[in-house]
C-alpha atoms as a PDB file:
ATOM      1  CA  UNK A   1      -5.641  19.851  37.994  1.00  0.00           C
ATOM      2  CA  UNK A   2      -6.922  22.213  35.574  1.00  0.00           C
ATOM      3  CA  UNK A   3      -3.852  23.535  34.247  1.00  0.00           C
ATOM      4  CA  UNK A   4      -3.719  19.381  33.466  1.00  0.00           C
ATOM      5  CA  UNK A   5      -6.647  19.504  31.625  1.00  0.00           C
ATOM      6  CA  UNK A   6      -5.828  22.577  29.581  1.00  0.00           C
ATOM      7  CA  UNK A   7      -2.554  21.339  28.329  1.00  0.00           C
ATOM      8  CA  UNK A   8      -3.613  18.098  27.431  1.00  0.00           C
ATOM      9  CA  UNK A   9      -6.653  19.434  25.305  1.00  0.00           C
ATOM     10  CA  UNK A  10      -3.576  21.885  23.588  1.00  0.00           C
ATOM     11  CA  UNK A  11      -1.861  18.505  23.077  1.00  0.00           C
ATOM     12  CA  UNK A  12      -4.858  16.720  21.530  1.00  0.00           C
ATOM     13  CA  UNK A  13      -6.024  20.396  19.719  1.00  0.00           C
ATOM     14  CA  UNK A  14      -2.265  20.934  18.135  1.00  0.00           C
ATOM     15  CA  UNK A  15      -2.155  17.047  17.008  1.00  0.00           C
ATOM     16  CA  UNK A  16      -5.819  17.055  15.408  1.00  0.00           C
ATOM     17  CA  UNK A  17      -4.906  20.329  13.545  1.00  0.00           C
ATOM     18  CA  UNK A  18      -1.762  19.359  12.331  1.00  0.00           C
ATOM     19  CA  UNK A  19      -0.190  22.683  13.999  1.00  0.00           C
ATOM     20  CA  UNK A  20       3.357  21.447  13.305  1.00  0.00           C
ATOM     21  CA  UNK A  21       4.415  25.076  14.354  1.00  0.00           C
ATOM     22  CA  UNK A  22       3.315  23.524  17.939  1.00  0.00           C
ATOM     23  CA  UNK A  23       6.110  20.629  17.947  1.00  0.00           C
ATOM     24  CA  UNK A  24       8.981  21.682  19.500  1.00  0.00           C
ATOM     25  CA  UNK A  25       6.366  22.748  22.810  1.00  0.00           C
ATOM     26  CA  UNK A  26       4.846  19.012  22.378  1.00  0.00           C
ATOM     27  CA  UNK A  27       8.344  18.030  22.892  1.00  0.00           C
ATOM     28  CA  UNK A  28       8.880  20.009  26.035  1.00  0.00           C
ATOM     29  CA  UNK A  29       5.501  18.736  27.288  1.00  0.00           C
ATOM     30  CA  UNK A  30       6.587  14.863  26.860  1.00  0.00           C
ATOM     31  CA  UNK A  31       8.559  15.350  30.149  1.00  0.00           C
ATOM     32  CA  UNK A  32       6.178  17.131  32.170  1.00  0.00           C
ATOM     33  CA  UNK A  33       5.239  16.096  35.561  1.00  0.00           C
ATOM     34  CA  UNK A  34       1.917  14.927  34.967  1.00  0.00           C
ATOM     35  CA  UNK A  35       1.378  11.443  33.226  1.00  0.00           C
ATOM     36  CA  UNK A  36      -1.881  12.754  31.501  1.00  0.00           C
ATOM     37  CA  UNK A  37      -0.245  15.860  30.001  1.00  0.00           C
ATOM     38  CA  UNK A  38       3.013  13.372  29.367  1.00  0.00           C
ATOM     39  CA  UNK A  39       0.917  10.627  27.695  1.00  0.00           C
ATOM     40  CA  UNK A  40      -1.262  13.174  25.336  1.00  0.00           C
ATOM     41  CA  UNK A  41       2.029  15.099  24.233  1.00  0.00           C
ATOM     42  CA  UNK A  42       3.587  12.190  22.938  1.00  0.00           C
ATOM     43  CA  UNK A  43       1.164  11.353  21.082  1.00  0.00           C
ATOM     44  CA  UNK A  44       0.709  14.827  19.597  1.00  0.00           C
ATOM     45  CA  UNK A  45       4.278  14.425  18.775  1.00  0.00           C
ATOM     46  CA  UNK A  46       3.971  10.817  17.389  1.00  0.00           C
ATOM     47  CA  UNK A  47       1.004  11.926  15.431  1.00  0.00           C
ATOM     48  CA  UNK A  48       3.150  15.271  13.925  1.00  0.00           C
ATOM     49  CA  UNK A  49       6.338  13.488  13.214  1.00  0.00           C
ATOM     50  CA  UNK A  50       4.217  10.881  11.251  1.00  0.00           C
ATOM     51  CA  UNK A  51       3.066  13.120   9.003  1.00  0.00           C
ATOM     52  CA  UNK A  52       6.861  14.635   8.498  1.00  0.00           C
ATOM     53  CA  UNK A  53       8.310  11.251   8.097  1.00  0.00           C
ATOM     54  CA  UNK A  54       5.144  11.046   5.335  1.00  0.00           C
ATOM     55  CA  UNK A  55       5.798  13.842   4.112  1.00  0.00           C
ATOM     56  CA  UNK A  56       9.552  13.499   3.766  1.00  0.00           C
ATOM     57  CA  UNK A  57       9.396  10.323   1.968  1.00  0.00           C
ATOM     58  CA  UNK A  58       6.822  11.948  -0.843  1.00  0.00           C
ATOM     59  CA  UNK A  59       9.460  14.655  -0.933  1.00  0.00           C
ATOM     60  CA  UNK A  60      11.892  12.531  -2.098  1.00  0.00           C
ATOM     61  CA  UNK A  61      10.001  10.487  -3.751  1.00  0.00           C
ATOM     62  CA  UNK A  62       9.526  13.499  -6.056  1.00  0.00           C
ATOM     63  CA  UNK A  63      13.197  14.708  -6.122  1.00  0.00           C
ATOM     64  CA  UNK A  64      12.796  16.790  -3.003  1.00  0.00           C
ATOM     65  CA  UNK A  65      15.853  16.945  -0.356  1.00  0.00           C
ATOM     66  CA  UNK A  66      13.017  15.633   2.168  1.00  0.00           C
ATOM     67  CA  UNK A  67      14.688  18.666   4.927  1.00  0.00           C
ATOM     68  CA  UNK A  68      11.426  19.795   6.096  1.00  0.00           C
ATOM     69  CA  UNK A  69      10.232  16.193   7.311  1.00  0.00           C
ATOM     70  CA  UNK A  70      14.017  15.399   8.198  1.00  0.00           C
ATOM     71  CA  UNK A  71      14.240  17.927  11.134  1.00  0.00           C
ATOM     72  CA  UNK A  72      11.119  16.835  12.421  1.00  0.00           C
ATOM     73  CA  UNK A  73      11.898  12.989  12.311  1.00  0.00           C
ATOM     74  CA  UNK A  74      14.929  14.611  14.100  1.00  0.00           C
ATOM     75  CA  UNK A  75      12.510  15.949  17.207  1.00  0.00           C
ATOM     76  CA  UNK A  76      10.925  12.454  17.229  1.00  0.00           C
ATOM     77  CA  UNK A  77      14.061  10.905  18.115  1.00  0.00           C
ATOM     78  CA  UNK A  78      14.370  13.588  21.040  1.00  0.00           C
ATOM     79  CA  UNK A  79      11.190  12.392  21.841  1.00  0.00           C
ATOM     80  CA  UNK A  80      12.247   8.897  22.055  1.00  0.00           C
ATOM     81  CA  UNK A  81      15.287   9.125  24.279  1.00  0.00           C
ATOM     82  CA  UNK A  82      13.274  11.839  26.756  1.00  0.00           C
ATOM     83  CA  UNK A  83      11.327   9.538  27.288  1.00  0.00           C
END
């Protein structure tokens, strides 16, 4: 149970610190055996994603080709049928 513990704290750490380097493990984590680890990795990955799909619409907003926030709205929809 304290493995648990740990990895849901890395979930809630990586989401409040905007570690977007950290997504693609939050993803992996979303199907992991344990609801509480499941539960606080989607979230991570809700809460990361937001701020690409944010981020991609200021991009083009300001003539940007928005790819950055693009390929992580693209984990997000991973996310979504994982689950």
């Amino acid at each position: 149970m304290k493995l648990a513990g740990l990895l849901r704290n890395a979930c809630i750490v990586a989401a409040n610190t905007r570690a977007h380097d950290c997504l693609d493990r939050l993803v992996q984590l979303a199907s992991h055996e344990l609801p509480l680890v499941r539960a606080h990795a989607v979230l991570g990955v809700y809460s990361l994603a937001g701020d690409a799909r944010r981020e991609c619409s200021w991009q083009r907003r300001d003539g940007g080709d928005g790819q950055f926030g693009a390929s992580r709205i693209r984990v997000l929809d991973q996310v979504n049928t994982r689950v």
